[in-house]
N, C-alpha and C. Protein backbone atom coordinates (compact mmCIF):
# COMPACT_ATOMS: atom_id res chain seq x y z
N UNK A 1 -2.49 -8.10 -4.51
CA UNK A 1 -3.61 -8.69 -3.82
C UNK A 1 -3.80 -10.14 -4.28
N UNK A 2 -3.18 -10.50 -5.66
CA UNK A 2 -4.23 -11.78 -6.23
C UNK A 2 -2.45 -12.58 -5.49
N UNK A 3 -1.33 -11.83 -5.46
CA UNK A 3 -0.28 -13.01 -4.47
C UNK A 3 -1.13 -13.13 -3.20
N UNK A 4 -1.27 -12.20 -2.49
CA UNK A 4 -1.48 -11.98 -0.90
C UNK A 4 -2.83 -13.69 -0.94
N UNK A 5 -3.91 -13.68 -1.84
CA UNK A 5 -4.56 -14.57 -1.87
C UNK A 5 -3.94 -15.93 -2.34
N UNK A 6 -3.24 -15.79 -3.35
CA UNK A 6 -2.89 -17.30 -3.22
C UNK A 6 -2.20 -17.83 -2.45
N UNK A 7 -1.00 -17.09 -1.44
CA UNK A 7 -0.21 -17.37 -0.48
C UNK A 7 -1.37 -17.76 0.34
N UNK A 8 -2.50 -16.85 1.12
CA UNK A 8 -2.71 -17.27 1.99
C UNK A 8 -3.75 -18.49 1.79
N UNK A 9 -3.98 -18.78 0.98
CA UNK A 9 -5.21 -20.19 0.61
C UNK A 9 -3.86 -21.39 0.29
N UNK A 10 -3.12 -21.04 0.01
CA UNK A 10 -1.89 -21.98 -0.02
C UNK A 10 -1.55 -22.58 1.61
N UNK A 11 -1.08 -21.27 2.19
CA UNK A 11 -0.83 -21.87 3.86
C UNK A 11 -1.88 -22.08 4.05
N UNK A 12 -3.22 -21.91 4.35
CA UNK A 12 -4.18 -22.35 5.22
C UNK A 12 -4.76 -23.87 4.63
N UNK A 13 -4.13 -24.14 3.29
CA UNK A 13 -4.52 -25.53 2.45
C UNK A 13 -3.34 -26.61 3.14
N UNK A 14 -2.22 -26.16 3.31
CA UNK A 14 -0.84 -26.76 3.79
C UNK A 14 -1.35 -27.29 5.21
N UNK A 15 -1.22 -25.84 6.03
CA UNK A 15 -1.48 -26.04 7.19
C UNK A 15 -2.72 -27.39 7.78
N UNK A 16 -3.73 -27.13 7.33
CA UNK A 16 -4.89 -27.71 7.56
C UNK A 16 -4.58 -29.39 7.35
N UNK A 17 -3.67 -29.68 6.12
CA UNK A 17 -2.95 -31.11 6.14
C UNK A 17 -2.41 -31.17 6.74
N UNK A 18 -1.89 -30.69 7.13
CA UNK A 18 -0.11 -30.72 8.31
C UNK A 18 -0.33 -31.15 9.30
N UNK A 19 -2.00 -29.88 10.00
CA UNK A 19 -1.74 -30.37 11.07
C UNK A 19 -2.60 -31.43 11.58
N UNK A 20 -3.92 -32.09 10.18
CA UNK A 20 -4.18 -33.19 10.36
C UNK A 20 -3.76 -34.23 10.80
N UNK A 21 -2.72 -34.39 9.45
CA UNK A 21 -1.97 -35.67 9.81
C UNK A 21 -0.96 -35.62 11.26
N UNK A 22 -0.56 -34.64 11.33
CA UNK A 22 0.03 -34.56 13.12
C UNK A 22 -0.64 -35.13 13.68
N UNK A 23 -1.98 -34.42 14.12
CA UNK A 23 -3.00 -34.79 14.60
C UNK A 23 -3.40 -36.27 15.11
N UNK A 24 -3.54 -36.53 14.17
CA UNK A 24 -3.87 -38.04 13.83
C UNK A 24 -3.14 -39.29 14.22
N UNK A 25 -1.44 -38.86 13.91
CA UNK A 25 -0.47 -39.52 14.38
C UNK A 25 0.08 -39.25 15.80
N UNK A 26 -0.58 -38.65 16.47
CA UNK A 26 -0.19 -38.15 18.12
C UNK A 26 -1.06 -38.59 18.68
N UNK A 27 -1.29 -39.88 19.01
CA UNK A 27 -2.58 -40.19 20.01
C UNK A 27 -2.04 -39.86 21.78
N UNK A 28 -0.82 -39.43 21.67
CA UNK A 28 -0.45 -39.07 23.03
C UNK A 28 -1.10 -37.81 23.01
N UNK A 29 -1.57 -37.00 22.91
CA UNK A 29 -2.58 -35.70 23.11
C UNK A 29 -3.75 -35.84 23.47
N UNK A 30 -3.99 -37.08 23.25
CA UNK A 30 -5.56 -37.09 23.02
C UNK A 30 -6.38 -37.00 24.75
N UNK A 31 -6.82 -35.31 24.86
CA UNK A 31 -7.44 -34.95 26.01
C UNK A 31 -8.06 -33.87 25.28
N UNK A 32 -8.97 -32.96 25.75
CA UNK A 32 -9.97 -32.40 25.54
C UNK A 32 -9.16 -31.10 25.57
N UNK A 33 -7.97 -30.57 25.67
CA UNK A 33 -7.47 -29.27 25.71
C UNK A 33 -7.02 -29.72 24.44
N UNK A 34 -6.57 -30.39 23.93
CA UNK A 34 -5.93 -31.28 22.66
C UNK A 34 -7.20 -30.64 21.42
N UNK A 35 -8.34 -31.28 22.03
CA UNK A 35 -9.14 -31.44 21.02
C UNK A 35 -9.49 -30.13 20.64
N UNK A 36 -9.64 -28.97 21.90
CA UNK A 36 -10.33 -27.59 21.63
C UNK A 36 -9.10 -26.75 20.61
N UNK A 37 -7.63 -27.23 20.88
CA UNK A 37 -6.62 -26.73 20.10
C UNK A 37 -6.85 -26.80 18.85
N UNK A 38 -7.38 -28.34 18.72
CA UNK A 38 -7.38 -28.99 17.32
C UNK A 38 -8.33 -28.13 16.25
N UNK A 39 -9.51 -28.25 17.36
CA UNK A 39 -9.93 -27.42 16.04
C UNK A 39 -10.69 -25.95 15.92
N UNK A 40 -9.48 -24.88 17.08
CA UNK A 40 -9.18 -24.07 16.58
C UNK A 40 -8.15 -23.61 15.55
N UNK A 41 -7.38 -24.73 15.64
CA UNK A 41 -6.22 -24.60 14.68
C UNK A 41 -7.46 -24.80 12.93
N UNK A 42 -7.72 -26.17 13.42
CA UNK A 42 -8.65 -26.17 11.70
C UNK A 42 -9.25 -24.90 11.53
N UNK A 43 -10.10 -24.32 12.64
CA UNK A 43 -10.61 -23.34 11.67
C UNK A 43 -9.86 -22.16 11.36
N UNK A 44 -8.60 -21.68 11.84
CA UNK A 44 -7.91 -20.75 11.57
C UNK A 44 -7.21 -21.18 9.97
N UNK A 45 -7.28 -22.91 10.02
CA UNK A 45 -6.87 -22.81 8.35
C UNK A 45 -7.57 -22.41 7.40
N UNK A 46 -9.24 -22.96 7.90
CA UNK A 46 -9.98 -22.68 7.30
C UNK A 46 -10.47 -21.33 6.74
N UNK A 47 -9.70 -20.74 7.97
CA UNK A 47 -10.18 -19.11 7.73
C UNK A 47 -9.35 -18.66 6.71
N UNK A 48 -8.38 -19.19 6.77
CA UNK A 48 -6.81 -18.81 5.84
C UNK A 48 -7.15 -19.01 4.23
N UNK A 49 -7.79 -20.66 3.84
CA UNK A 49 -8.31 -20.64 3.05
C UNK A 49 -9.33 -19.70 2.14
N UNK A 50 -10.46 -19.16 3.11
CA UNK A 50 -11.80 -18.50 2.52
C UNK A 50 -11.00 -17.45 2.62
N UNK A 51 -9.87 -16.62 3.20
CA UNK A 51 -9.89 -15.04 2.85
C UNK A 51 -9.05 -15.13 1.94
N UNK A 52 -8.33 -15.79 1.74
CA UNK A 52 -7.03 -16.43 0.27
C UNK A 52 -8.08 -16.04 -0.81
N UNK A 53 -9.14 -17.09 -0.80
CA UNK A 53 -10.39 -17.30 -1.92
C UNK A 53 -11.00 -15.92 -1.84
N UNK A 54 -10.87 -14.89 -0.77
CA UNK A 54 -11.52 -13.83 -1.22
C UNK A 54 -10.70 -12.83 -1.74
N UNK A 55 -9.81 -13.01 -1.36
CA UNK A 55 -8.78 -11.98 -1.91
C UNK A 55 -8.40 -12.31 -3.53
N UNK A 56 -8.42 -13.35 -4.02
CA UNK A 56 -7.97 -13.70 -5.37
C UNK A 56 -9.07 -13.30 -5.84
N UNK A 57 -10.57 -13.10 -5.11
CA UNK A 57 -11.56 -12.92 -6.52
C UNK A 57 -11.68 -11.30 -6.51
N UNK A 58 -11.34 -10.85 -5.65
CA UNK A 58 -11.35 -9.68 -5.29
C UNK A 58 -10.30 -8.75 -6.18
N UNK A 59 -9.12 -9.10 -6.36
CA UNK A 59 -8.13 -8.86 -7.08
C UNK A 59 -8.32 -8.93 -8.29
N UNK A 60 -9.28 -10.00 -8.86
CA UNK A 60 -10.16 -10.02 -10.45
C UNK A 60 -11.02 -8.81 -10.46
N UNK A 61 -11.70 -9.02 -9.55
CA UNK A 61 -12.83 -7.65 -9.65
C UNK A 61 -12.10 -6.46 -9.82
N UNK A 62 -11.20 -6.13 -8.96
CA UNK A 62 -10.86 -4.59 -9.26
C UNK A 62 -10.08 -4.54 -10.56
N UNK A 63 -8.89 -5.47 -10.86
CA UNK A 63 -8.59 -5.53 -12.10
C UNK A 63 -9.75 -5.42 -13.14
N UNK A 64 -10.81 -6.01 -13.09
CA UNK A 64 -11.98 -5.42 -14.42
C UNK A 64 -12.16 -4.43 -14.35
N UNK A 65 -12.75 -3.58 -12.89
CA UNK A 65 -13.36 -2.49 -12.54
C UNK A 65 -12.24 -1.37 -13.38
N UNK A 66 -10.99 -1.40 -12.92
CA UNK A 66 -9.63 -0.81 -13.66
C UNK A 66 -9.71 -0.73 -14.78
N UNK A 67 -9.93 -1.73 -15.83
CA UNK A 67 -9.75 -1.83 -17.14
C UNK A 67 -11.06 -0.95 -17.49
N UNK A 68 -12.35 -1.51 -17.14
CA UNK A 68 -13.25 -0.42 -17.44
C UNK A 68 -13.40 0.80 -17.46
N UNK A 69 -13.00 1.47 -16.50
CA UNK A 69 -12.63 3.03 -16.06
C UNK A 69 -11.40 3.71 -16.70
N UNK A 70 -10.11 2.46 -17.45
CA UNK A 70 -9.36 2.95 -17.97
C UNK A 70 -9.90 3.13 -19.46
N UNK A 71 -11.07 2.60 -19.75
CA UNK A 71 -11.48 2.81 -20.96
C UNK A 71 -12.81 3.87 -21.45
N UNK A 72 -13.72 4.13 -20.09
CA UNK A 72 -14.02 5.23 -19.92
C UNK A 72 -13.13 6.35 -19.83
N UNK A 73 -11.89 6.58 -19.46
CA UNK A 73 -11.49 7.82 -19.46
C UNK A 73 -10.72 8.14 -21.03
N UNK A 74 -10.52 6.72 -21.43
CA UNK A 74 -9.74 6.84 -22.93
C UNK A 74 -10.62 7.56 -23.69
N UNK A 75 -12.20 7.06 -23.99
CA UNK A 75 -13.33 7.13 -24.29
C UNK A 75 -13.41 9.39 -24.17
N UNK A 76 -13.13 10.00 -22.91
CA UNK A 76 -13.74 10.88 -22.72
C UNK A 76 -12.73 11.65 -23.52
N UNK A 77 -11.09 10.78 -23.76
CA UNK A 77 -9.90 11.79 -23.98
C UNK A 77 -10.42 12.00 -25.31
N UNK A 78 -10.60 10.94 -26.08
CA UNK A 78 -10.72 11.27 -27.62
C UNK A 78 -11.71 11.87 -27.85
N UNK A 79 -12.71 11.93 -27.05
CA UNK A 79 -14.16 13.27 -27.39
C UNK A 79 -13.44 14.68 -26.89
N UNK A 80 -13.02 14.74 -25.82
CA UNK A 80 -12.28 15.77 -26.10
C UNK A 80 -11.26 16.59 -26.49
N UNK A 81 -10.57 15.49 -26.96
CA UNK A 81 -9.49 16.08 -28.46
C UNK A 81 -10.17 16.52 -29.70
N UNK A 82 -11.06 15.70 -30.32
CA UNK A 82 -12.27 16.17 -31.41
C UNK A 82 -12.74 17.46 -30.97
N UNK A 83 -13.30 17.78 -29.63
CA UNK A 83 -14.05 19.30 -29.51
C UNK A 83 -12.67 20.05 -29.49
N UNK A 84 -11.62 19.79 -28.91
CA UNK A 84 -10.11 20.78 -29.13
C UNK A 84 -9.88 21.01 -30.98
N UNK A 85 -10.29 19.48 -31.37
CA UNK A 85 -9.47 20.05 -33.03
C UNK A 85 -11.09 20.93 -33.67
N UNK A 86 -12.42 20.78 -33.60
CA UNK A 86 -13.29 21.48 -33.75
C UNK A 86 -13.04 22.63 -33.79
N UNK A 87 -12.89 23.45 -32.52
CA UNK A 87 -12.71 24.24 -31.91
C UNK A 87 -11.77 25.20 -32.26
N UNK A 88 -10.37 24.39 -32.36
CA UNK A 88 -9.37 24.98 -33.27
C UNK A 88 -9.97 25.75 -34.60
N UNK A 89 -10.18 24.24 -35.49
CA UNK A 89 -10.59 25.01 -36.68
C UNK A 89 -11.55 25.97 -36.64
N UNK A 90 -12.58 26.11 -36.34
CA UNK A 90 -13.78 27.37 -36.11
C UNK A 90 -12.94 28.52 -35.71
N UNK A 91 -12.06 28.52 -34.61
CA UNK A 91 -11.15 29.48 -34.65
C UNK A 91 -10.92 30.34 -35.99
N UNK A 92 -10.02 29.44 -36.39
CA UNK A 92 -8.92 29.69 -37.51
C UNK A 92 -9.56 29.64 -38.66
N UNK A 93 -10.98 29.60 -38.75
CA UNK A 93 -11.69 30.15 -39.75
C UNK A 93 -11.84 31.78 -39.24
N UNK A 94 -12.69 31.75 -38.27
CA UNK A 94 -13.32 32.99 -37.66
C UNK A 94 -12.04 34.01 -37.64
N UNK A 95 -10.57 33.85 -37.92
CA UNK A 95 -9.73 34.77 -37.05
C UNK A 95 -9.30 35.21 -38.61
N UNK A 96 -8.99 34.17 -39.72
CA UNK A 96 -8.23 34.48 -40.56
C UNK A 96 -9.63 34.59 -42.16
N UNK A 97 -10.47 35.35 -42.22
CA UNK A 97 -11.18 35.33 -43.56
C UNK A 97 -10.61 34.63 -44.43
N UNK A 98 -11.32 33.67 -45.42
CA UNK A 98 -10.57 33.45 -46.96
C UNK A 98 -11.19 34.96 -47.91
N UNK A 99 -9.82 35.19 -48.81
CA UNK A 99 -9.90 36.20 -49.79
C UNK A 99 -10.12 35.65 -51.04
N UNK A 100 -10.90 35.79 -51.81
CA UNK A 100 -10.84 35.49 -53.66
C UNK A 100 -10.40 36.80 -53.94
N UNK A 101 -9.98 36.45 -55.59
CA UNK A 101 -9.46 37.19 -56.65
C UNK A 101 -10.67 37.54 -57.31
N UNK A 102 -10.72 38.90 -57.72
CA UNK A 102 -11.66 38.78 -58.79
C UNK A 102 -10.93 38.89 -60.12
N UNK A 103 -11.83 38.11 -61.15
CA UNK A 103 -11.40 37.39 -62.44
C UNK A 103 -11.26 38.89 -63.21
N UNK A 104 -11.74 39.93 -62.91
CA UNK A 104 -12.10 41.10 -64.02
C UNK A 104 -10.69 42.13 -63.99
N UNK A 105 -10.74 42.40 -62.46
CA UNK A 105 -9.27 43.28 -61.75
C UNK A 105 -8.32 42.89 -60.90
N UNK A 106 -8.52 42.04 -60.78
CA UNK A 106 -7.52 40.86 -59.55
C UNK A 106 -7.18 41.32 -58.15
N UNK A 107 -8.52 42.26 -58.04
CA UNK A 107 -8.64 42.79 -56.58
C UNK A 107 -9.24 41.70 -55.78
N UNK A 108 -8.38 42.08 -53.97
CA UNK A 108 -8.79 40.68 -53.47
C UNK A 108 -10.17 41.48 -52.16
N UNK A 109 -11.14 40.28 -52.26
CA UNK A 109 -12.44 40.55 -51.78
C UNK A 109 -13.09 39.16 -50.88
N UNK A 110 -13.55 39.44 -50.01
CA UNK A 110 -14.14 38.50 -48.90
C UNK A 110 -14.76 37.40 -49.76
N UNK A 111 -14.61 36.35 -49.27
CA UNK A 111 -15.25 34.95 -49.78
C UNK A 111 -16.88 35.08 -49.90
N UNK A 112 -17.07 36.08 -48.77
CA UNK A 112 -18.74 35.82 -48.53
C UNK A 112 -19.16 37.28 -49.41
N UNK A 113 -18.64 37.59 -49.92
CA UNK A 113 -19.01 39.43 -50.71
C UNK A 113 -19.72 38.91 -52.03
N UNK A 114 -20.59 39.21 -52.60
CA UNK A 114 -21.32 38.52 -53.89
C UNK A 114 -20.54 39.56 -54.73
N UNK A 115 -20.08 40.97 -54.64
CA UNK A 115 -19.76 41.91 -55.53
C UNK A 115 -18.60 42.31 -55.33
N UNK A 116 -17.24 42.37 -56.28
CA UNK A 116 -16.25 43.07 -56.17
C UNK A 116 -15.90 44.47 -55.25
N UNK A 117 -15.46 44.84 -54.94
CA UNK A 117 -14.93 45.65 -54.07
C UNK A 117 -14.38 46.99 -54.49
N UNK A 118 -13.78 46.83 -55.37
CA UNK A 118 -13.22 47.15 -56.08
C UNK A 118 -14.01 48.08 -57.22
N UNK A 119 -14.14 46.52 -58.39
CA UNK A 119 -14.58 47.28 -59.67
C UNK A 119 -16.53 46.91 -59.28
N UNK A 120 -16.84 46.17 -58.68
CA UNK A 120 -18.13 45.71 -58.38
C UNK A 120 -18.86 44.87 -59.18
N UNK A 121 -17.76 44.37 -59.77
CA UNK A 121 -18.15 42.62 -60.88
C UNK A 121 -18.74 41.76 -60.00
N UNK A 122 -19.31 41.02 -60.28
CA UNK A 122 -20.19 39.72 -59.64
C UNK A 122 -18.91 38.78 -59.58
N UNK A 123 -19.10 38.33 -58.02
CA UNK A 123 -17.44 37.69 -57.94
C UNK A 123 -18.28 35.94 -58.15
């Protein structure tokens, strides 16, 4: 889009000289079908110009709009990789208990058990 605009603000900048100076240097034309040509031709440069100029700013805009949204979605990936690795771990707590030793019989007993299992020592 930001070529499509500078090409066309380029020709309609070209043109608009071009066909001035033609213009100018052809006094054999000079009749009123001449003149209505003349400056429909200008304003078709003119037009060439302003949509050139809209298309180049236009081509900025969405390029920001792009970058922003590519950084909102970066933004959402890494929050939801954190709730995936969260998630994980709570798992892999919940699935696999930790076991202690007890110091007295070396029987193995739930992390969360206050009393041996076993011999019923205070773990």
């Amino acid at each position: 889009m930001l070529v499509l605009g500078i090409m066309l603000t380029f020709s309609g900048i070209v043109g608009f000289f071009m066909f001035s100076a033609m213009s100018d240097s052809n006094d054999v034309f000079a009749s009123s079908t001449f003149d209505a040509f003349d400056n429909v031709v200008r304003a078709m440069t003119i037009g060439m110009m302003v949509l050139g100029l809209v298309f180049i700013a236009l081509s900025f805009y969405v390029k920001k709009h792009d970058e922003a949204k590519l950084a909102q979605e970066r933004a959402a990936e890494e929050e939801l990789s954190k709730k995936l690795a969260q998630n994980i771990a709570s798992a892999a707590r919940a699935a696999a208990p930790v076991k202690v030793r007890c110091r007295y019989c070396g029987a193995l007993s739930d992390e969360n058990d206050e009393k041996c299992e076993s011999c019923g020592a205070t773990l």
